[in-house]
PDB file of N, CA and C in Angstrom:
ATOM      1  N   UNK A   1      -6.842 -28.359 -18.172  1.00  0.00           N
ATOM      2  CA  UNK A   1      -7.633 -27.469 -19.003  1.00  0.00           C
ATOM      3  C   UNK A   1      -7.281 -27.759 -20.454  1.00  0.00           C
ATOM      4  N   UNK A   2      -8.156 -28.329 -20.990  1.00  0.00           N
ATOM      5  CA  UNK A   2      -7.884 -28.334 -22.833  1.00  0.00           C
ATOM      6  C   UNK A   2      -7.385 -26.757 -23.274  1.00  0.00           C
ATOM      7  N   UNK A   3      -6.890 -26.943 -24.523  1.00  0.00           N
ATOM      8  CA  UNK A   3      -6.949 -25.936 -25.684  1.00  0.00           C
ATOM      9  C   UNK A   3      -7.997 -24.378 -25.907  1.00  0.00           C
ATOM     10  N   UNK A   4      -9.065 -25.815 -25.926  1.00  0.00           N
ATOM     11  CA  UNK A   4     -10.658 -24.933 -26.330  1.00  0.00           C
ATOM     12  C   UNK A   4     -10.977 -24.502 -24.989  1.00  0.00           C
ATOM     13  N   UNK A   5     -10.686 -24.624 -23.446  1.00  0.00           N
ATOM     14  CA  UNK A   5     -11.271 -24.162 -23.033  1.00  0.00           C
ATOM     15  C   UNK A   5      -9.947 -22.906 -21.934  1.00  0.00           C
ATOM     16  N   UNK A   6      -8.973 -22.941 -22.512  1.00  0.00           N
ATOM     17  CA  UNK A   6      -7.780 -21.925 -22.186  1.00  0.00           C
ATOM     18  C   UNK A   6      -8.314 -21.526 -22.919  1.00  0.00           C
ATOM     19  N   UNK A   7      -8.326 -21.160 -24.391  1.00  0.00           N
ATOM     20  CA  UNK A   7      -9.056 -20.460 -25.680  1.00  0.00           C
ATOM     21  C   UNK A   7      -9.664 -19.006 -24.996  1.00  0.00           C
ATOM     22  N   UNK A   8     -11.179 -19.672 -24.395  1.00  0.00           N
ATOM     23  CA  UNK A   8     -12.399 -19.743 -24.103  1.00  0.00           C
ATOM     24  C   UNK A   8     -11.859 -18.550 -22.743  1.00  0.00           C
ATOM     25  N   UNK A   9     -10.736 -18.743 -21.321  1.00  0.00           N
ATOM     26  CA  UNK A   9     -10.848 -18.315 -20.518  1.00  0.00           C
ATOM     27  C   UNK A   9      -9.822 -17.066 -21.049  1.00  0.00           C
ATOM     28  N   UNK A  10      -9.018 -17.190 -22.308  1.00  0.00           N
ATOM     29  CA  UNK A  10      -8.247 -16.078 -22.018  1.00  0.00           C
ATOM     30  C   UNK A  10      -9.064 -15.150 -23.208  1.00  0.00           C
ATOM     31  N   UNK A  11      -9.901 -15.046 -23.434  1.00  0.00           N
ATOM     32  CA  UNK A  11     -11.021 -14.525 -24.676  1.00  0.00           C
ATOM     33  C   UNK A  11     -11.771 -13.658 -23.450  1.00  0.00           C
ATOM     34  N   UNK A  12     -11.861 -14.250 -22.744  1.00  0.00           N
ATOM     35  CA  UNK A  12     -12.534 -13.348 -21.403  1.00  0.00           C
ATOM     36  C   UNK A  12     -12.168 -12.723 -20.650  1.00  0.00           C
ATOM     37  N   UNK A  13     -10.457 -12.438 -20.172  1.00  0.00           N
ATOM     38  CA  UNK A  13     -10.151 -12.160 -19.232  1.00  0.00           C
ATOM     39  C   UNK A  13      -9.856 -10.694 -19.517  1.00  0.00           C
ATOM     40  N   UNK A  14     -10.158  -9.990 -18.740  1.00  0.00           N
ATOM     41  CA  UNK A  14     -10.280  -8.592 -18.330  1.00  0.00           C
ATOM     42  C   UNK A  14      -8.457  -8.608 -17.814  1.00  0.00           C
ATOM     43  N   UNK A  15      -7.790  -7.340 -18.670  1.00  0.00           N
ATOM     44  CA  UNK A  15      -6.229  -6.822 -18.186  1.00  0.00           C
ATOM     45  C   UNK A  15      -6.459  -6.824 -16.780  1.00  0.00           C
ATOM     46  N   UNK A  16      -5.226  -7.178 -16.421  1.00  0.00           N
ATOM     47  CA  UNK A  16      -5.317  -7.099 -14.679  1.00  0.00           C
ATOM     48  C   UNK A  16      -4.964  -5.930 -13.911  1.00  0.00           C
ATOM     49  N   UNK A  17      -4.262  -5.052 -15.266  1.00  0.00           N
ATOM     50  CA  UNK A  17      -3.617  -3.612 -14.606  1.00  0.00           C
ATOM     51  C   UNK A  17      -4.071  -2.496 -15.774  1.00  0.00           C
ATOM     52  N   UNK A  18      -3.999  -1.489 -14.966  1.00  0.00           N
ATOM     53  CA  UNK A  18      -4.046  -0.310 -16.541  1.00  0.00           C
ATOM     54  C   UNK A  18      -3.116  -0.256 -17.131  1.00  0.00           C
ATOM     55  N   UNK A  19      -2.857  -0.074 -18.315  1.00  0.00           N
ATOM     56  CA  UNK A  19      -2.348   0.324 -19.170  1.00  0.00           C
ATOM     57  C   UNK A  19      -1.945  -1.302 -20.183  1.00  0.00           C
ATOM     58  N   UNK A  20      -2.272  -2.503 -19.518  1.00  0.00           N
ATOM     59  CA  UNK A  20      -2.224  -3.692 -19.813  1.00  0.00           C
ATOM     60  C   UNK A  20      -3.448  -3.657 -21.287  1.00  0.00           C
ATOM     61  N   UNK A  21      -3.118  -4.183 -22.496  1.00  0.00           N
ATOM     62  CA  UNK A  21      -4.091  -4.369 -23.576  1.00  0.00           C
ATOM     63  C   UNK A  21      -5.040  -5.755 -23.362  1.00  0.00           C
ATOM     64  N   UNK A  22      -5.883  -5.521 -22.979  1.00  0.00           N
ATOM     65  CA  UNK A  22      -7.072  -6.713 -22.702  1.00  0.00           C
ATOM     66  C   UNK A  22      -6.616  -7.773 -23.617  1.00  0.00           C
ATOM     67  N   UNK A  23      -6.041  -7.930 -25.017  1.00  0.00           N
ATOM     68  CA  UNK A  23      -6.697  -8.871 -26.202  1.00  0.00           C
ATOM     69  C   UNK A  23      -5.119  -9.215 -25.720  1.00  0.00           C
ATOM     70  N   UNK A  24      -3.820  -8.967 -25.477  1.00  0.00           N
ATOM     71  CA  UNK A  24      -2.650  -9.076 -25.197  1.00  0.00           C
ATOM     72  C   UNK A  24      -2.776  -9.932 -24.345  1.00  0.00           C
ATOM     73  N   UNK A  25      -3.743  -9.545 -23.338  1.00  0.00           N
ATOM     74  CA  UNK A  25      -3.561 -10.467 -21.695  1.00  0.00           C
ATOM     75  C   UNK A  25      -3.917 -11.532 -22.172  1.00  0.00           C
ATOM     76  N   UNK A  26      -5.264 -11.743 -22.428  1.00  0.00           N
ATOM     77  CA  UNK A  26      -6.219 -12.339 -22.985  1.00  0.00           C
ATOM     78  C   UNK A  26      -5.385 -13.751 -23.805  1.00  0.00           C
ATOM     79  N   UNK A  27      -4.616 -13.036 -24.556  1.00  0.00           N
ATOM     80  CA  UNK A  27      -3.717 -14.089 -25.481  1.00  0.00           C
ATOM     81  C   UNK A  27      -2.735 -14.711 -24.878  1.00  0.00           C
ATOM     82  N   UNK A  28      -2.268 -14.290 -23.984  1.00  0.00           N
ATOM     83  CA  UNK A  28      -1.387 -14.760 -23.056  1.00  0.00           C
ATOM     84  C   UNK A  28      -1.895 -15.625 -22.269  1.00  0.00           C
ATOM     85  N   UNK A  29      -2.867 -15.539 -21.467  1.00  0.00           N
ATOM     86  CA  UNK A  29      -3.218 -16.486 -20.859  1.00  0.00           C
ATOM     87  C   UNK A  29      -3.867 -17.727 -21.472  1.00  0.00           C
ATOM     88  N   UNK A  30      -4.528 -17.141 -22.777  1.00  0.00           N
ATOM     89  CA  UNK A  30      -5.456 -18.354 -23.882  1.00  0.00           C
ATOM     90  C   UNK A  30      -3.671 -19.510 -23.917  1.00  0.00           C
ATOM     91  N   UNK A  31      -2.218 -19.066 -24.032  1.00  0.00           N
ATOM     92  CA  UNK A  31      -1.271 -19.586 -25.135  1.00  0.00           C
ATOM     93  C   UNK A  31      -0.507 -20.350 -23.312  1.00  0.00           C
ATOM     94  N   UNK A  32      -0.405 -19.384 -22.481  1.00  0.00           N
ATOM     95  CA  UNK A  32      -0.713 -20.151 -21.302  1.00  0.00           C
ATOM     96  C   UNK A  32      -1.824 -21.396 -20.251  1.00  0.00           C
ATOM     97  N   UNK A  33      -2.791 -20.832 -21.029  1.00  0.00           N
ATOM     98  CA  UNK A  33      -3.164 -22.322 -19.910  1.00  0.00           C
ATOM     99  C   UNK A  33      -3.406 -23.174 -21.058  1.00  0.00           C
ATOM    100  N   UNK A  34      -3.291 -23.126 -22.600  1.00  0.00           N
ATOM    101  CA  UNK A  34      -2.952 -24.469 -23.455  1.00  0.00           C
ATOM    102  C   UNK A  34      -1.291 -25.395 -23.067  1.00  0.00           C
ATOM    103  N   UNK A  35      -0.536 -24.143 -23.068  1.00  0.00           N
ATOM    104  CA  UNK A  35       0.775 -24.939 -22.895  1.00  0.00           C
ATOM    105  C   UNK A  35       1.470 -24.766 -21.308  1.00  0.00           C
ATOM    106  N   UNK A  36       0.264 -24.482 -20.265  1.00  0.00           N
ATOM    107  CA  UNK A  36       0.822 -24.307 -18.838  1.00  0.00           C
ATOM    108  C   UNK A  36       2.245 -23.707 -18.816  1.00  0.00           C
ATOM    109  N   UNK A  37       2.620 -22.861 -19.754  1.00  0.00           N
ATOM    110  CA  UNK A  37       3.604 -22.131 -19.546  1.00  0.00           C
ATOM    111  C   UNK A  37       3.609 -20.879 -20.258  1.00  0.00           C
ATOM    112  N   UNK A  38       4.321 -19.896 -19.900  1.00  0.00           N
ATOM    113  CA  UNK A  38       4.514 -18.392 -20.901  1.00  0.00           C
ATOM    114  C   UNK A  38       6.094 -18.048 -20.602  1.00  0.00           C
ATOM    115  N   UNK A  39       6.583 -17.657 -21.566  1.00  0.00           N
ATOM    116  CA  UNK A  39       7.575 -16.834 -21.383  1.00  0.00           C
ATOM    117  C   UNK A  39       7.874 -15.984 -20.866  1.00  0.00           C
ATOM    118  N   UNK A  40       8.773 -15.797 -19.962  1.00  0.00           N
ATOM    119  CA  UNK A  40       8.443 -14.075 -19.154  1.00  0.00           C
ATOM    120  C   UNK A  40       8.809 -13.084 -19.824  1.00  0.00           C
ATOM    121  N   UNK A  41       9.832 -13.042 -21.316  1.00  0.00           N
ATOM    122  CA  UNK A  41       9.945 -12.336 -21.943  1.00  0.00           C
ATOM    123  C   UNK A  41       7.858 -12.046 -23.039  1.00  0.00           C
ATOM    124  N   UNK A  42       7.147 -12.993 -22.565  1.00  0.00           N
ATOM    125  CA  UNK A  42       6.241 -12.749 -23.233  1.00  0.00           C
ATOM    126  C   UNK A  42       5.246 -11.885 -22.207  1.00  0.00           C
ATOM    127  N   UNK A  43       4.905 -12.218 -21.239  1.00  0.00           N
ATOM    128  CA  UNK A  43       4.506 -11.181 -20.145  1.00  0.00           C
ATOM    129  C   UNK A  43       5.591  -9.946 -20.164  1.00  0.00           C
ATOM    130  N   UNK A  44       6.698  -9.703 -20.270  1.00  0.00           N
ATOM    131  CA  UNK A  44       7.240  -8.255 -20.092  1.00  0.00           C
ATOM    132  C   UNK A  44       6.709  -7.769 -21.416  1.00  0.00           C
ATOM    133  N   UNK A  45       6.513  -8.197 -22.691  1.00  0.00           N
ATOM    134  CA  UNK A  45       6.058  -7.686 -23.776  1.00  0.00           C
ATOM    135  C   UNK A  45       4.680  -6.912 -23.243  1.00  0.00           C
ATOM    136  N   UNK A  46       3.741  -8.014 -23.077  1.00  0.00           N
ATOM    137  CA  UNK A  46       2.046  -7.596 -22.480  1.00  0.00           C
ATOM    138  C   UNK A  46       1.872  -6.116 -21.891  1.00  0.00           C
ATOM    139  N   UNK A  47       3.151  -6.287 -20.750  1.00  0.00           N
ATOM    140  CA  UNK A  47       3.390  -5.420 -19.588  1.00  0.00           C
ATOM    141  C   UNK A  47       4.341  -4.470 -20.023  1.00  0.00           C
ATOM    142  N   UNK A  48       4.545  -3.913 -21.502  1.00  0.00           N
ATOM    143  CA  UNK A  48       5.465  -2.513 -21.657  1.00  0.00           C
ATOM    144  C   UNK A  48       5.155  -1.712 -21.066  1.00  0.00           C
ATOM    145  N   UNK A  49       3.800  -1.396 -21.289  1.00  0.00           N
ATOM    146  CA  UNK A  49       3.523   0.141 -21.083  1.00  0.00           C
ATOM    147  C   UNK A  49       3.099   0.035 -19.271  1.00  0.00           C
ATOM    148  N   UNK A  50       3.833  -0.351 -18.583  1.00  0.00           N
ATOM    149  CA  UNK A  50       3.397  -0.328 -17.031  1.00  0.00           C
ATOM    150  C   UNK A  50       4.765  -0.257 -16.440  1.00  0.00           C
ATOM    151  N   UNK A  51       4.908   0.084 -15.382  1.00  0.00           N
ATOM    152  CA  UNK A  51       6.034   0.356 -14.402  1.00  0.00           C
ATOM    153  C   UNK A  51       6.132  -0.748 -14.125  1.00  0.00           C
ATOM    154  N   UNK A  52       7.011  -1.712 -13.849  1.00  0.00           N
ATOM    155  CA  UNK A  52       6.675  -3.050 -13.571  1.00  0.00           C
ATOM    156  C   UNK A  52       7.471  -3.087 -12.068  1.00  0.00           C
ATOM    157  N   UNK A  53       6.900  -2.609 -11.355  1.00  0.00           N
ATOM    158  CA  UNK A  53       7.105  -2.537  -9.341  1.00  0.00           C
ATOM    159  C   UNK A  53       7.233  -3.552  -8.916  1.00  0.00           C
ATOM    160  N   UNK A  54       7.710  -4.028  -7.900  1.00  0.00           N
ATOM    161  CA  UNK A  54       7.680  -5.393  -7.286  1.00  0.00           C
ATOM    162  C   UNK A  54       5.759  -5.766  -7.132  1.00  0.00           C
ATOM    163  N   UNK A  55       5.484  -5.123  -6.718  1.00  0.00           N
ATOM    164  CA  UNK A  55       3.431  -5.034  -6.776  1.00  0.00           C
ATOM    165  C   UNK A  55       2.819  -5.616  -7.669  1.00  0.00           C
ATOM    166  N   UNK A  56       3.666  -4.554  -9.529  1.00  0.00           N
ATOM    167  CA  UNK A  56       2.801  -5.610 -10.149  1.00  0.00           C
ATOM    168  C   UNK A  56       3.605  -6.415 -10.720  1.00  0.00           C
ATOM    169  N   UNK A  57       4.770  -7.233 -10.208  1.00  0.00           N
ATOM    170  CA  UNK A  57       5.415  -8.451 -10.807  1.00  0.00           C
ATOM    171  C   UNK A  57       4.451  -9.406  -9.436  1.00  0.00           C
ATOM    172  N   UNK A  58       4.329  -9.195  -8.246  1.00  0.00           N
ATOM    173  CA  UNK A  58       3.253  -9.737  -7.116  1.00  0.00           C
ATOM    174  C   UNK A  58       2.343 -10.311  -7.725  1.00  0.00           C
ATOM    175  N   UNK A  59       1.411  -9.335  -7.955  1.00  0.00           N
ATOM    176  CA  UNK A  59       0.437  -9.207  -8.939  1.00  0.00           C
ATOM    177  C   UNK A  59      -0.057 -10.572 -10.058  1.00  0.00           C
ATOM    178  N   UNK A  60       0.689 -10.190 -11.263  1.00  0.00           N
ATOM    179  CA  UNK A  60       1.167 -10.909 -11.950  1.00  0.00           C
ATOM    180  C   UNK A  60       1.938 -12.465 -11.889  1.00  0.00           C
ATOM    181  N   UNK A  61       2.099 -12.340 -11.011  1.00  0.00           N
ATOM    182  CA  UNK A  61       2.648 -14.108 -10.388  1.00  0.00           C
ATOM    183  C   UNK A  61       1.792 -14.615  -9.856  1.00  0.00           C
ATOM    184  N   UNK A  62       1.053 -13.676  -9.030  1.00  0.00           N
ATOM    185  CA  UNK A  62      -0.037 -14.489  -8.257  1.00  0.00           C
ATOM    186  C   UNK A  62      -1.218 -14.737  -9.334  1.00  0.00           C
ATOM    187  N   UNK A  63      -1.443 -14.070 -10.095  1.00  0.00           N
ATOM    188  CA  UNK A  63      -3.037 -14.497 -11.671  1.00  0.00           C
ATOM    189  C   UNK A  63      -2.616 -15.287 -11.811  1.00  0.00           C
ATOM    190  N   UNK A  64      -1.306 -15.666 -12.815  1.00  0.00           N
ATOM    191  CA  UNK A  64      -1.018 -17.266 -13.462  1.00  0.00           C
ATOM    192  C   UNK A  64      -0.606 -18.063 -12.350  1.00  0.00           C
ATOM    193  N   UNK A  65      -0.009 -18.191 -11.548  1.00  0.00           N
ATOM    194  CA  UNK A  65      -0.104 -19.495 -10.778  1.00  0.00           C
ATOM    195  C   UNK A  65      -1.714 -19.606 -10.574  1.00  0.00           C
ATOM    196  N   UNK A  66      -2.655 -19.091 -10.090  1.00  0.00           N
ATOM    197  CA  UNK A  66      -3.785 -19.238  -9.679  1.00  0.00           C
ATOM    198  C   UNK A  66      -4.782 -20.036 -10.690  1.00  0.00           C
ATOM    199  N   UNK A  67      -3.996 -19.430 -11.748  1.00  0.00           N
ATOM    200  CA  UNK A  67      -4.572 -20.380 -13.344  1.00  0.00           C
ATOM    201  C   UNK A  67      -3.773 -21.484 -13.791  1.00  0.00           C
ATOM    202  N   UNK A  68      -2.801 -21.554 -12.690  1.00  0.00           N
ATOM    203  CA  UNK A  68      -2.012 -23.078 -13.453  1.00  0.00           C
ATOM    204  C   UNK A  68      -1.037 -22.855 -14.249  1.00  0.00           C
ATOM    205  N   UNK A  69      -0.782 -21.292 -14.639  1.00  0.00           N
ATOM    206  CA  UNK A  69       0.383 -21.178 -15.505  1.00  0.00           C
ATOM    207  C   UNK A  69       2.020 -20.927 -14.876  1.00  0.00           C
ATOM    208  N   UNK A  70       3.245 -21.606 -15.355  1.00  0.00           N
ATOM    209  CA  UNK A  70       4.052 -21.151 -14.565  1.00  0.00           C
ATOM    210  C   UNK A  70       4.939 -20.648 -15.836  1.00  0.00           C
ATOM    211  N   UNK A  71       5.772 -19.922 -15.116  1.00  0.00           N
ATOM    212  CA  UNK A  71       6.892 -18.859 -15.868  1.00  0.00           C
ATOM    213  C   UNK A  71       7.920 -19.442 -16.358  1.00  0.00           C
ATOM    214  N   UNK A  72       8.098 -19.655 -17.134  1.00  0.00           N
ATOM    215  CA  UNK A  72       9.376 -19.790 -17.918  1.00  0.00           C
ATOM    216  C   UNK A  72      10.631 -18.670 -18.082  1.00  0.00           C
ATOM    217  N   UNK A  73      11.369 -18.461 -17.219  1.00  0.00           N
ATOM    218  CA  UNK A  73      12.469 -17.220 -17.182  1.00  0.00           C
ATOM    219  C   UNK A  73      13.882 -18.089 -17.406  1.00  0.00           C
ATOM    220  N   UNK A  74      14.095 -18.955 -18.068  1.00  0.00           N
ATOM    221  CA  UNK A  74      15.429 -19.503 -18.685  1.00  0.00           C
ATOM    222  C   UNK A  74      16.018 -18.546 -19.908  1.00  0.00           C
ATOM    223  N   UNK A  75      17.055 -18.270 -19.432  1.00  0.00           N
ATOM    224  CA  UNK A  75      17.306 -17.732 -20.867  1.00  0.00           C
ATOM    225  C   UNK A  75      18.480 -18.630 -21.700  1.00  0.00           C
ATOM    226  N   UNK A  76      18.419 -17.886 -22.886  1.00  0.00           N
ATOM    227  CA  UNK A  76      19.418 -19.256 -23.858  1.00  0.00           C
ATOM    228  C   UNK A  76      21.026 -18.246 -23.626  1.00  0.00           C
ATOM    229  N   UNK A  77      21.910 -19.456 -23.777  1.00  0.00           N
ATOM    230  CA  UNK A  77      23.150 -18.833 -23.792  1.00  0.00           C
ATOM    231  C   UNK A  77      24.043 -18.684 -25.393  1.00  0.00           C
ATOM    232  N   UNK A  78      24.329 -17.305 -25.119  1.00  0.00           N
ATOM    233  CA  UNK A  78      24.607 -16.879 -26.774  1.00  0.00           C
ATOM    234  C   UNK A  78      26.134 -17.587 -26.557  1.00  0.00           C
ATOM    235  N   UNK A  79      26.186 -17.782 -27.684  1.00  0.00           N
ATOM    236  CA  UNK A  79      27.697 -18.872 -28.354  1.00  0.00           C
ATOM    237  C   UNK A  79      28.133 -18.009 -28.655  1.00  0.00           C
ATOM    238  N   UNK A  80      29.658 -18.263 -27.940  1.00  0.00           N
ATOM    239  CA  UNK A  80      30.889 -17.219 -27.900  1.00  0.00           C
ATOM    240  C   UNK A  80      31.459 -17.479 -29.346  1.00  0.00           C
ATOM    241  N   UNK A  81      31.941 -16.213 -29.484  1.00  0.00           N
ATOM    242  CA  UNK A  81      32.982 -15.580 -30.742  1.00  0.00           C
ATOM    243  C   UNK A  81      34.135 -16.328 -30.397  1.00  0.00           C
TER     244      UNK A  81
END
């Protein structure tokens, strides 16, 4: 999937849950299927205002793989004192 046409699919995509901000999702998936990846600290942002249940982490794993996007959950290691 190019740029312009991740752009194009996350400009369209309807939140997948309530309380999810359409233009949030939307951007997430546009910044995901350009760079086939998202941060999961960037989906827990999207996803504040929701209970985040095993259902809708389910949920939510199953949209982006289905779109080709996979999760990035590495975290960096803070340098000791």
């Amino acid at each position: 999937m190019s740029g312009e046409q991740a752009l194009a699919a996350g400009a369209e995509a309807i939140a997948p849950l309530p309380g999810v901000d359409a233009g949030e999702w939307g951007g997430l998936l546009a910044r995901g299927g350009a760079q086939g990846v998202v941060h999961a600290d960037s989906i827990a942002h999207v996803l504040r205002h929701v209970e985040l249940t095993p259902d809708v982490l389910d949920h939510v794993h199953r949209d982006l793989d289905a779109r080709h996007i996979r999760i990035d959950d590495t975290v960096e290691d803070l340098p000791e004192d």
